[in-house]
C-alpha atoms as a PDB file:
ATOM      1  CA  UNK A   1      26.897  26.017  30.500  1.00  0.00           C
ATOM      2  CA  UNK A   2      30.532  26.617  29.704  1.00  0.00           C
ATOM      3  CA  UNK A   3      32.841  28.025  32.834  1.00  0.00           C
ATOM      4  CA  UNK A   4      34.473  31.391  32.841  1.00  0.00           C
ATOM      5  CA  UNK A   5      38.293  30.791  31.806  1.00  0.00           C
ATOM      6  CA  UNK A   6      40.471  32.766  33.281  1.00  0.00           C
ATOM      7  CA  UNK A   7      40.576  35.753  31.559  1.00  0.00           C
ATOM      8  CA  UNK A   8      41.284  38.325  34.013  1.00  0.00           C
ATOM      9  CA  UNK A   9      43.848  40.755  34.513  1.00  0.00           C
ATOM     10  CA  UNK A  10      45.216  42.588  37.663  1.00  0.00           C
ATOM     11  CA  UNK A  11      43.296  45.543  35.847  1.00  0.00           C
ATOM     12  CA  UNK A  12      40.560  43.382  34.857  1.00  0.00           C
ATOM     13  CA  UNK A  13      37.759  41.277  36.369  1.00  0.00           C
ATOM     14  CA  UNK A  14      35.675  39.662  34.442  1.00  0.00           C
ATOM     15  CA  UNK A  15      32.810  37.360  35.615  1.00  0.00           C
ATOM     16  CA  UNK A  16      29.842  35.006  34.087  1.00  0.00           C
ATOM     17  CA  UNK A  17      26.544  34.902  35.509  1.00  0.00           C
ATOM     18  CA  UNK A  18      24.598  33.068  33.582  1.00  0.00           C
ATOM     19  CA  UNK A  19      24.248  35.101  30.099  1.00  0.00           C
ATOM     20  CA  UNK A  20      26.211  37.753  31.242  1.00  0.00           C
ATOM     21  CA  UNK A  21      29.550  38.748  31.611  1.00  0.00           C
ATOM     22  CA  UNK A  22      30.549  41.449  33.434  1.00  0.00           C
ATOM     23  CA  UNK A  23      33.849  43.220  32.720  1.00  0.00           C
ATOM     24  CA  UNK A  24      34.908  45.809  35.908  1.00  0.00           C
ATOM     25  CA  UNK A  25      38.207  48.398  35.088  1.00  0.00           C
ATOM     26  CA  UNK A  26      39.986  48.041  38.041  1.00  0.00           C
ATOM     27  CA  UNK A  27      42.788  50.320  38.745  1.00  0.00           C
ATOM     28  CA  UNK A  28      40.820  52.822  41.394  1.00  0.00           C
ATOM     29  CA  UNK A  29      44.242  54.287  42.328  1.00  0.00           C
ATOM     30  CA  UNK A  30      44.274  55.613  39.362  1.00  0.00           C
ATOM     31  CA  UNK A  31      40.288  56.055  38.618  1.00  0.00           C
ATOM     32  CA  UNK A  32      40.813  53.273  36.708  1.00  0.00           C
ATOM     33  CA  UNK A  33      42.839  54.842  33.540  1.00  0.00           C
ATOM     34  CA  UNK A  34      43.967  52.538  30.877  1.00  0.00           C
ATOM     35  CA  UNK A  35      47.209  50.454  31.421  1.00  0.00           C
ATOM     36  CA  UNK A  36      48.115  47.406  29.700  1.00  0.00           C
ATOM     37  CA  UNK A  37      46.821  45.415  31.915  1.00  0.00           C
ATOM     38  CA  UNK A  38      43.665  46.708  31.797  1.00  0.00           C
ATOM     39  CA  UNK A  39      43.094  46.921  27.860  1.00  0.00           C
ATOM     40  CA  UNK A  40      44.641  43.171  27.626  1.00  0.00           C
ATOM     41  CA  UNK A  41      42.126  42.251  30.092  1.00  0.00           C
ATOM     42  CA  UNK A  42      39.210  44.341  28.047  1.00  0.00           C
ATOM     43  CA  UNK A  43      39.899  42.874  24.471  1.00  0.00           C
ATOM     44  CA  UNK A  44      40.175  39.517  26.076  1.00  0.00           C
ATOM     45  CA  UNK A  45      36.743  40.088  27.574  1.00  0.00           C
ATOM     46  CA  UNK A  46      35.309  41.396  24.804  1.00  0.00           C
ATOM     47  CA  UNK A  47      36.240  38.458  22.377  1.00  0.00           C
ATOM     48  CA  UNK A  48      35.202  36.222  25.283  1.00  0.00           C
ATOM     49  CA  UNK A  49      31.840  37.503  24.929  1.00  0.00           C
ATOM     50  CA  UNK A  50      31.857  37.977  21.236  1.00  0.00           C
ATOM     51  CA  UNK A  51      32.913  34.575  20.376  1.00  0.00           C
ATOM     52  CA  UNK A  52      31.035  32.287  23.541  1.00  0.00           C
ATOM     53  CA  UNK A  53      27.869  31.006  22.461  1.00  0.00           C
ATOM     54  CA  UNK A  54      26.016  30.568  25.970  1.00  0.00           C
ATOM     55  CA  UNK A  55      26.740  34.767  26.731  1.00  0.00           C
ATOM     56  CA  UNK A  56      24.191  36.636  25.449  1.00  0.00           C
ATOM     57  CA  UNK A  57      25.339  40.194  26.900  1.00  0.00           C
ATOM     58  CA  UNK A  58      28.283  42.462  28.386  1.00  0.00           C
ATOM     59  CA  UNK A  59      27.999  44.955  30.844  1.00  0.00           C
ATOM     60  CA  UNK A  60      31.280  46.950  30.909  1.00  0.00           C
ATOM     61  CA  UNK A  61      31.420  48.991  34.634  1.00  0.00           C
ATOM     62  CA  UNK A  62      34.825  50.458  36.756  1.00  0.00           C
ATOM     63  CA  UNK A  63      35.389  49.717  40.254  1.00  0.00           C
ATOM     64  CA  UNK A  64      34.886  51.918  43.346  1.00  0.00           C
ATOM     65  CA  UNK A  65      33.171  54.884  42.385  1.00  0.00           C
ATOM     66  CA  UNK A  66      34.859  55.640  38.788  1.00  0.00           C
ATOM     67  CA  UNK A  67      34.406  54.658  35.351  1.00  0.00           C
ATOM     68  CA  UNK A  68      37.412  55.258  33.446  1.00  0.00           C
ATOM     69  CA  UNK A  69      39.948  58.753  33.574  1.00  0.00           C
ATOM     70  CA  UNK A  70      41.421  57.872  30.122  1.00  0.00           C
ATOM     71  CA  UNK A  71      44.942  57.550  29.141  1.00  0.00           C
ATOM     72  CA  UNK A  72      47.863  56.755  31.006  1.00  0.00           C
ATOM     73  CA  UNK A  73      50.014  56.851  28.463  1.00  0.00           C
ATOM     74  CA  UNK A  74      53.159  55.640  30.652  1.00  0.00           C
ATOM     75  CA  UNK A  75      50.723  52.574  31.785  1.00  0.00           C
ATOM     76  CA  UNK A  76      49.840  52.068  28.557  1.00  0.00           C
ATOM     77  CA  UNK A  77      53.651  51.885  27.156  1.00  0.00           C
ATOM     78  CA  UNK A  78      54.599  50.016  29.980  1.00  0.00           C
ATOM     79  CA  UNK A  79      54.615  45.912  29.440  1.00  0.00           C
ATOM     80  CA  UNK A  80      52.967  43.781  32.200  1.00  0.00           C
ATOM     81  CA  UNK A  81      54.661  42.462  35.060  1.00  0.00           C
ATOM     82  CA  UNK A  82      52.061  39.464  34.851  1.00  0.00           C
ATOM     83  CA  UNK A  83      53.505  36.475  32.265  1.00  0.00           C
ATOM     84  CA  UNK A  84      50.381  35.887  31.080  1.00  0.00           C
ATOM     85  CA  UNK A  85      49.152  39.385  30.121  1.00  0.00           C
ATOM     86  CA  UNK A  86      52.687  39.448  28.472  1.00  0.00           C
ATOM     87  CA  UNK A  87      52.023  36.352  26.388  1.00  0.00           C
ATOM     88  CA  UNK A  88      48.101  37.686  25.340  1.00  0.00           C
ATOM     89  CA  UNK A  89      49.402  41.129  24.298  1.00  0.00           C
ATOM     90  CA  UNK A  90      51.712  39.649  21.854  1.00  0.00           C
ATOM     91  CA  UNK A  91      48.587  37.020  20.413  1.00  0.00           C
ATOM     92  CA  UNK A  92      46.145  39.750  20.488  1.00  0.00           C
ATOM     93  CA  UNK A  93      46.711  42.050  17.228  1.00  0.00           C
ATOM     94  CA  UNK A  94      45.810  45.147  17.960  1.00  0.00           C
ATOM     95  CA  UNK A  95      44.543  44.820  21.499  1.00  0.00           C
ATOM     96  CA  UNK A  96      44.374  48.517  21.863  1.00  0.00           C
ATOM     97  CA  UNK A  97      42.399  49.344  19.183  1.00  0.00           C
ATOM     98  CA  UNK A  98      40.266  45.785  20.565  1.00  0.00           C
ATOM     99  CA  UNK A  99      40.224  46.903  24.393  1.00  0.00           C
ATOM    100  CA  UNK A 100      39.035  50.844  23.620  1.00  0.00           C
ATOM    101  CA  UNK A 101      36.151  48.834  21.079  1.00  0.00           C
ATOM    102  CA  UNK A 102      37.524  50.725  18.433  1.00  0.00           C
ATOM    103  CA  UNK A 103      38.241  47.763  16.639  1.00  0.00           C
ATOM    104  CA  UNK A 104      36.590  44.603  16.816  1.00  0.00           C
ATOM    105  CA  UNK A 105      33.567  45.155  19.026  1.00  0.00           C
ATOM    106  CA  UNK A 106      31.540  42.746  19.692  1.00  0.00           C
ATOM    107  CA  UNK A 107      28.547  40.805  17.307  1.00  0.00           C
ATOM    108  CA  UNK A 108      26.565  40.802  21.170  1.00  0.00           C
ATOM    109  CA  UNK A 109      25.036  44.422  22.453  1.00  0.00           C
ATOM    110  CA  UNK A 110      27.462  45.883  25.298  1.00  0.00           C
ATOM    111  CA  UNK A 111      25.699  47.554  28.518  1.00  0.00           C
ATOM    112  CA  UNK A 112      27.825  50.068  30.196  1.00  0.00           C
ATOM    113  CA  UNK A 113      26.741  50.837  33.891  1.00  0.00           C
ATOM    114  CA  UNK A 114      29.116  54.603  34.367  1.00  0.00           C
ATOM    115  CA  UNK A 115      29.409  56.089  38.149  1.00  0.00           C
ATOM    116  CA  UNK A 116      32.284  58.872  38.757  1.00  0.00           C
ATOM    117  CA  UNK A 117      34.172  60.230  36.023  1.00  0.00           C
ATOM    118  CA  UNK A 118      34.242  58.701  32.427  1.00  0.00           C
ATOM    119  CA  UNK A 119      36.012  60.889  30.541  1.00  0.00           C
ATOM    120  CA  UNK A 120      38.606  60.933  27.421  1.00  0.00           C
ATOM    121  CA  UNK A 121      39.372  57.710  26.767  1.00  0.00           C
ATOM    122  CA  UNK A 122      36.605  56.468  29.480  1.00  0.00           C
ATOM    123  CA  UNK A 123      34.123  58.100  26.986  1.00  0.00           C
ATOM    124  CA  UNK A 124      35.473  56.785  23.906  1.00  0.00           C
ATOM    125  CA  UNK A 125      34.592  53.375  25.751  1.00  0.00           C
ATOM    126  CA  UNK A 126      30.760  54.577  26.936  1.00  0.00           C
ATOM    127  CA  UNK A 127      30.188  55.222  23.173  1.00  0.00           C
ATOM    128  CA  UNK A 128      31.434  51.641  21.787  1.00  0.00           C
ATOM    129  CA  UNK A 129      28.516  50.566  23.658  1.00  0.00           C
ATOM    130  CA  UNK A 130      25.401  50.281  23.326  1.00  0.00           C
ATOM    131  CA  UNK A 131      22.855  50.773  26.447  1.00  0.00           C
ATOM    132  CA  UNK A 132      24.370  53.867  28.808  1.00  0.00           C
ATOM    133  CA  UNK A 133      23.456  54.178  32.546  1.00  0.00           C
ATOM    134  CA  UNK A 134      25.129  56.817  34.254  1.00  0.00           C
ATOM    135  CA  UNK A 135      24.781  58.148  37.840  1.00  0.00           C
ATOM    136  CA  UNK A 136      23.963  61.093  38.302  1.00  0.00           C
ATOM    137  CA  UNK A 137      27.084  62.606  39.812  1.00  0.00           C
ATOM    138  CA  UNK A 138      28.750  60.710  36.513  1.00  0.00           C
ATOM    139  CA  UNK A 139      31.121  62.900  34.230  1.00  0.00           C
ATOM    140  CA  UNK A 140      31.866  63.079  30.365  1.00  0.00           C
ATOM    141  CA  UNK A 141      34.455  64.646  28.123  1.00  0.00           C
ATOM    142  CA  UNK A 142      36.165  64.319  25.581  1.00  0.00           C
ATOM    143  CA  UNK A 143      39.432  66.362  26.652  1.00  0.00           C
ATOM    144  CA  UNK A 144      42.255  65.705  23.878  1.00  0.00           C
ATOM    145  CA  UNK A 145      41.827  68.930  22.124  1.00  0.00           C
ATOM    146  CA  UNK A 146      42.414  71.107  25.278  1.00  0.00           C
ATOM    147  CA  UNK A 147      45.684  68.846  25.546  1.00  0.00           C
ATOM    148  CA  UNK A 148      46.713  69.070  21.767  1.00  0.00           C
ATOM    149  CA  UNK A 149      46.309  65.832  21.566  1.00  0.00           C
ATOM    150  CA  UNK A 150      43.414  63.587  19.394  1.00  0.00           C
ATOM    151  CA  UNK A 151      40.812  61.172  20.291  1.00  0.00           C
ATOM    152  CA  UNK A 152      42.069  58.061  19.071  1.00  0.00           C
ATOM    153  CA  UNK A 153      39.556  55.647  20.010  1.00  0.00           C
ATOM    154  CA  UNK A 154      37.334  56.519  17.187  1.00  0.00           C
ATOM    155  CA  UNK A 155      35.333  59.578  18.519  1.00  0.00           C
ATOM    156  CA  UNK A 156      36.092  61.944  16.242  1.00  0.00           C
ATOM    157  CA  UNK A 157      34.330  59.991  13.648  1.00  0.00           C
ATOM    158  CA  UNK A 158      31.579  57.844  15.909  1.00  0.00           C
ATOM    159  CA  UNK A 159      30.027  60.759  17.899  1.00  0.00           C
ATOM    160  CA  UNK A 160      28.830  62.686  15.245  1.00  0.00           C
ATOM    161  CA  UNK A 161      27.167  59.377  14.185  1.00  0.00           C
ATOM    162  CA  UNK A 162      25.686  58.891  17.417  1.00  0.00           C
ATOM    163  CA  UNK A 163      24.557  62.507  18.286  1.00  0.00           C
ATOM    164  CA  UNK A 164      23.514  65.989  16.931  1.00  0.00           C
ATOM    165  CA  UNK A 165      26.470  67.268  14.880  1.00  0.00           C
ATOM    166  CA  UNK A 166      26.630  70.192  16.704  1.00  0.00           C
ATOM    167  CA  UNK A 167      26.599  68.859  20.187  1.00  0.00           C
ATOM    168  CA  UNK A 168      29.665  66.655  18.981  1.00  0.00           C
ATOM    169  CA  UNK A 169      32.050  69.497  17.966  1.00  0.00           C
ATOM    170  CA  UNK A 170      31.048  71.218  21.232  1.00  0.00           C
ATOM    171  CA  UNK A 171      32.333  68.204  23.020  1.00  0.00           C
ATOM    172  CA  UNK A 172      35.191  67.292  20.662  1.00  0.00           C
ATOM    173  CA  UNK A 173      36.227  70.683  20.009  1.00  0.00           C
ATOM    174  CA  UNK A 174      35.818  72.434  23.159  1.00  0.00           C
ATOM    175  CA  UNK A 175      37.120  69.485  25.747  1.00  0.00           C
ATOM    176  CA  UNK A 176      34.272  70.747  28.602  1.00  0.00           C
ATOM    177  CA  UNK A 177      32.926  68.170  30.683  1.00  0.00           C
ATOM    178  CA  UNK A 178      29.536  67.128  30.836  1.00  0.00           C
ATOM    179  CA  UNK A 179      27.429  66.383  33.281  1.00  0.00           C
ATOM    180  CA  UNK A 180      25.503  63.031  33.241  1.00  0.00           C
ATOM    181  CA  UNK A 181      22.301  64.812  32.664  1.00  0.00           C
ATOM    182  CA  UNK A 182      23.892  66.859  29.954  1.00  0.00           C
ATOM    183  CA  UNK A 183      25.125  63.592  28.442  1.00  0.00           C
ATOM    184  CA  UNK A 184      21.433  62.821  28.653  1.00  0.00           C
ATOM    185  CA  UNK A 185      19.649  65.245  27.107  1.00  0.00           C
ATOM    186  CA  UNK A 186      22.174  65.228  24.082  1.00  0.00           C
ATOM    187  CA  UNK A 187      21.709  61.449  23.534  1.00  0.00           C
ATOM    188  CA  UNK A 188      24.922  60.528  24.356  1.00  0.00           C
ATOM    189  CA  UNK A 189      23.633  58.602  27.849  1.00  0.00           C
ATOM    190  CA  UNK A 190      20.555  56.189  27.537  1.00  0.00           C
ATOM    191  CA  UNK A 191      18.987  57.075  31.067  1.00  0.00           C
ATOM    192  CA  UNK A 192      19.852  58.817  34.414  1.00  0.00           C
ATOM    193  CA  UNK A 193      20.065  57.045  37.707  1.00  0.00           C
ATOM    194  CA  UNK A 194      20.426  57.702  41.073  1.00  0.00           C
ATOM    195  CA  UNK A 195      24.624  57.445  42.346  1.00  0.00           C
ATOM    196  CA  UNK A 196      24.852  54.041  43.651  1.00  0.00           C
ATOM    197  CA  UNK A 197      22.532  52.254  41.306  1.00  0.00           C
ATOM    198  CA  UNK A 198      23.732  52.233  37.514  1.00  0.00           C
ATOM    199  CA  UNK A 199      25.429  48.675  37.887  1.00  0.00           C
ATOM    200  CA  UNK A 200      21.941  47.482  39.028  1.00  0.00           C
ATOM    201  CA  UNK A 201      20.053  49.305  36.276  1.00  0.00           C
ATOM    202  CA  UNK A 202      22.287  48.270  33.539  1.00  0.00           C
ATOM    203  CA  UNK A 203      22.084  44.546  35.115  1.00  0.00           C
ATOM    204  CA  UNK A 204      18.228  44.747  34.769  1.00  0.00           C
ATOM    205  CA  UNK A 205      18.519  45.771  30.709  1.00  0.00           C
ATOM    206  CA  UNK A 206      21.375  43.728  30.610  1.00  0.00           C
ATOM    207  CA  UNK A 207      18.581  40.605  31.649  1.00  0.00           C
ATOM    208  CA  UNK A 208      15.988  42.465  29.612  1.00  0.00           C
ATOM    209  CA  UNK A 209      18.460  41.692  26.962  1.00  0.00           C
ATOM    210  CA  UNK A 210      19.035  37.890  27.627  1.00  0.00           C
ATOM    211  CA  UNK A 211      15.252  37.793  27.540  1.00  0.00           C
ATOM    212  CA  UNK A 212      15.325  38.036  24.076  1.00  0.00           C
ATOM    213  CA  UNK A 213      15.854  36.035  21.413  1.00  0.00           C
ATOM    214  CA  UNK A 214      19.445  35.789  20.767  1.00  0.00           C
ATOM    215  CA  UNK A 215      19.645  35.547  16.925  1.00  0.00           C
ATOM    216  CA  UNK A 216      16.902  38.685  16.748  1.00  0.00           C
ATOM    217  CA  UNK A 217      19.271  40.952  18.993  1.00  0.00           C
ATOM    218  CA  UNK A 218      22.305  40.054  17.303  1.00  0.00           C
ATOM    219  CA  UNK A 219      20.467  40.704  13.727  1.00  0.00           C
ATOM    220  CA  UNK A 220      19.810  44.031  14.744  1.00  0.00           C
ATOM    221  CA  UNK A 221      22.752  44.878  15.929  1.00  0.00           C
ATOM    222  CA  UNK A 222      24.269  43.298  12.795  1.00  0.00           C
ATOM    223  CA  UNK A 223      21.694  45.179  10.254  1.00  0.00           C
ATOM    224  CA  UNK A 224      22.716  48.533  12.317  1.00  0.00           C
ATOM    225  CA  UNK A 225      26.037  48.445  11.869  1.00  0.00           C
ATOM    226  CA  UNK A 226      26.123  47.000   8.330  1.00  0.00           C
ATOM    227  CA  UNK A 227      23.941  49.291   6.772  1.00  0.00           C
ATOM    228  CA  UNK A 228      25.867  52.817   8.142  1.00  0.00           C
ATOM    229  CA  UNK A 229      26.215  55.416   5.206  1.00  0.00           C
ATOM    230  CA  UNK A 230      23.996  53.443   3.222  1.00  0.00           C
ATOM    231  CA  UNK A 231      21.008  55.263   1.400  1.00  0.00           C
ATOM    232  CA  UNK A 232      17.505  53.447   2.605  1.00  0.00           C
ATOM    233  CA  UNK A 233      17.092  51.687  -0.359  1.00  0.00           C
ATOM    234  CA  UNK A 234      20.209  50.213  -0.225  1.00  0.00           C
ATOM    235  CA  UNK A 235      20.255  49.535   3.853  1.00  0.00           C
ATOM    236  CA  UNK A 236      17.038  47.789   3.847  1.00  0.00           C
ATOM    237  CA  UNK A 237      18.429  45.203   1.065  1.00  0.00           C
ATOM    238  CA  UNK A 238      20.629  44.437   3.708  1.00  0.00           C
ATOM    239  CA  UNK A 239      18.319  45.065   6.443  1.00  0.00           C
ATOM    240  CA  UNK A 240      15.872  42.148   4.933  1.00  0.00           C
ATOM    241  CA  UNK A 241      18.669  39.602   4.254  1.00  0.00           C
ATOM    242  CA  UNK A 242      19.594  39.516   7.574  1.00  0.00           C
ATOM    243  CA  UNK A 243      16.007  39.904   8.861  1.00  0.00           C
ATOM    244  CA  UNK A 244      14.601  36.955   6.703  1.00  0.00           C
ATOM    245  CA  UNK A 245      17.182  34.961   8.159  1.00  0.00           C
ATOM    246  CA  UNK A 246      15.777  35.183  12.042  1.00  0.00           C
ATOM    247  CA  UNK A 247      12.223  34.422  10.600  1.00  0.00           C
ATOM    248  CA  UNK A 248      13.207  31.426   9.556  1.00  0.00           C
ATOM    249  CA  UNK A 249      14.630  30.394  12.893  1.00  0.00           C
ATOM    250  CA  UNK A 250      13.741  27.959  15.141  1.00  0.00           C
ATOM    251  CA  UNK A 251      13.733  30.924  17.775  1.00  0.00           C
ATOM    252  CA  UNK A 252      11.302  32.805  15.861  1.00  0.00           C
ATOM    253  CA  UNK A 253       8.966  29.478  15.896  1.00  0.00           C
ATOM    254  CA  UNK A 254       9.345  28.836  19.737  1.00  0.00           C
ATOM    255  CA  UNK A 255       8.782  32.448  20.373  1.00  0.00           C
ATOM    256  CA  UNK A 256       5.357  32.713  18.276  1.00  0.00           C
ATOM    257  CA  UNK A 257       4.521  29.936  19.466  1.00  0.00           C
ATOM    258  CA  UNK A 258       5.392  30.588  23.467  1.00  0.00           C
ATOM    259  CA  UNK A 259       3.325  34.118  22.626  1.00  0.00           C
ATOM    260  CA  UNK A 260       0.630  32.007  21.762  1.00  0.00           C
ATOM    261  CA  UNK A 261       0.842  29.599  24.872  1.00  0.00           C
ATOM    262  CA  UNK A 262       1.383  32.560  27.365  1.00  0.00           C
ATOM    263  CA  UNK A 263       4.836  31.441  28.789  1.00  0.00           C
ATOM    264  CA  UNK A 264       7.895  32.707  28.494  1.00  0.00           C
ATOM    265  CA  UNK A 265       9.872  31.845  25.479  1.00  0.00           C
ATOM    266  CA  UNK A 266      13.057  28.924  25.090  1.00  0.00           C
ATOM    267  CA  UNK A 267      15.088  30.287  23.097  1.00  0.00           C
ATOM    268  CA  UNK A 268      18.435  28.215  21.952  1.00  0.00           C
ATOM    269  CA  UNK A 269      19.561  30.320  19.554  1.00  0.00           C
ATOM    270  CA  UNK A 270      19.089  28.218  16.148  1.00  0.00           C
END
């Protein structure tokens, strides 16, 4: 298995544990609102995990008690003090739009594990992913509107996408907060867990996850994303390319076949 490089940030901490990485915000004097540092450290991450054959999962979390408060716009215009971030903001194109998974996200599915507040830009993040645990003292909102400002990180064309129409304007249009059993009960959060626990609960899907075969989860993923707007017709054309494609993988012939010998499947990913 490949090591971890160093891709960490004083905002930033990324580690490997086996098919996982796990990418903590890390600025809990601030409830970890976006810097520089920090959205160097997340597009870095995310490309890390997008691009590294052995990882077969994310699971994006904050440190001490908070997810992410959003915006700080000063941090954000600020450069680094740290040499290296310095040198990765000016490779990375567009590591903004990259770190807030507007842009770029990655081809692997994206766990987020949310305790404390998650809100404007910290929600924009919770809905580039994929799987959504939230403790149940967790916030949501989308507050830009209240602030005459605009959600920038894609939400004001991905939520809609992603929940009722109606519950979207409510939170794009009306900046409230949500609880995380609101967030729940409108889609926007996978499950509800007790305060404490969501890093554990998104670790055990996150496993689920690495369970599988790899090709199969990134084909879905893939056939999701590829086939948005598309009429049926038209999406499953795509939806059977890619499918076909993972049937005729060595994965899909280990795991009939491990079915078949009651043990656990080897999958290698070809």
């Amino acid at each position: 298995m490949a090591e971890l490089p160093d891709i960490s940030t004083p905002h930033c901490h990324v580690v490997r544990d086996g098919a996982i990485v796990t990418v903590t915000m890390r600025r809990p004097e601030a409830r970890n609102a976006l810097s520089t540092d920090m959205l160097v450290g997340l597009a870095t991450a995310f490309g890390y995990i997008d691009s590294e054959p052995g990882v077969r999962v994310g699971i994006l979390t904050g440190a001490d008690g908070a997810f992410c408060a959003g915006a700080d716009l000063k941090a954000m215009g600020t450069p680094s003090d740290d040499p290296h971030v310095r040198q990765r903001a000016a490779e990375i194109e567009d590591f903004h739009w990259k770190g807030l998974l507007r842009a770029a996200r990655p081809g692997k599915p994206l766990v987020a594990a949310v305790e404390g507040p998650a809100v404007a830009g910290g929600t924009e993040l919770v809905v580039g992913t994929d799987i959504r645990i939230a403790g149940q003292s967790a916030t949501f909102g989308l507050y830009e509107a209240r602030r005459g400002l605009f959600p920038m990180g894609g939400c004001a064309v991905r939520l809609a996408r992603q929940i009722p129409y109606t519950h979207a304007m409510d939170m794009l249009l009306t900046g409230r907060s949500y609880t995380a059993r609101e967030a729940a009960d409108i889609g926007l959060v996978t499950r509800v867990v007790p305060d404490g626990t969501a890093l554990e609960a998104a670790r055990e899907a996150a496993e689920a996850i690495a369970g599988c075969g790899p090709l199969a989860v990134q084909a879905i993923l893939r056939a999701y994303r590829e086939t948005e707007g598309m009429d049926e017709d038209a999406a499953l054309r795509v939806s059977d390319r890619i499918g076909w494609q993972v049937l005729a993988s060595d994965d899909a012939e280990e795991g009939t076949r491990a079915f078949a010998e009651k043990r656990p499947a080897r999958f290698t990913g070809t």
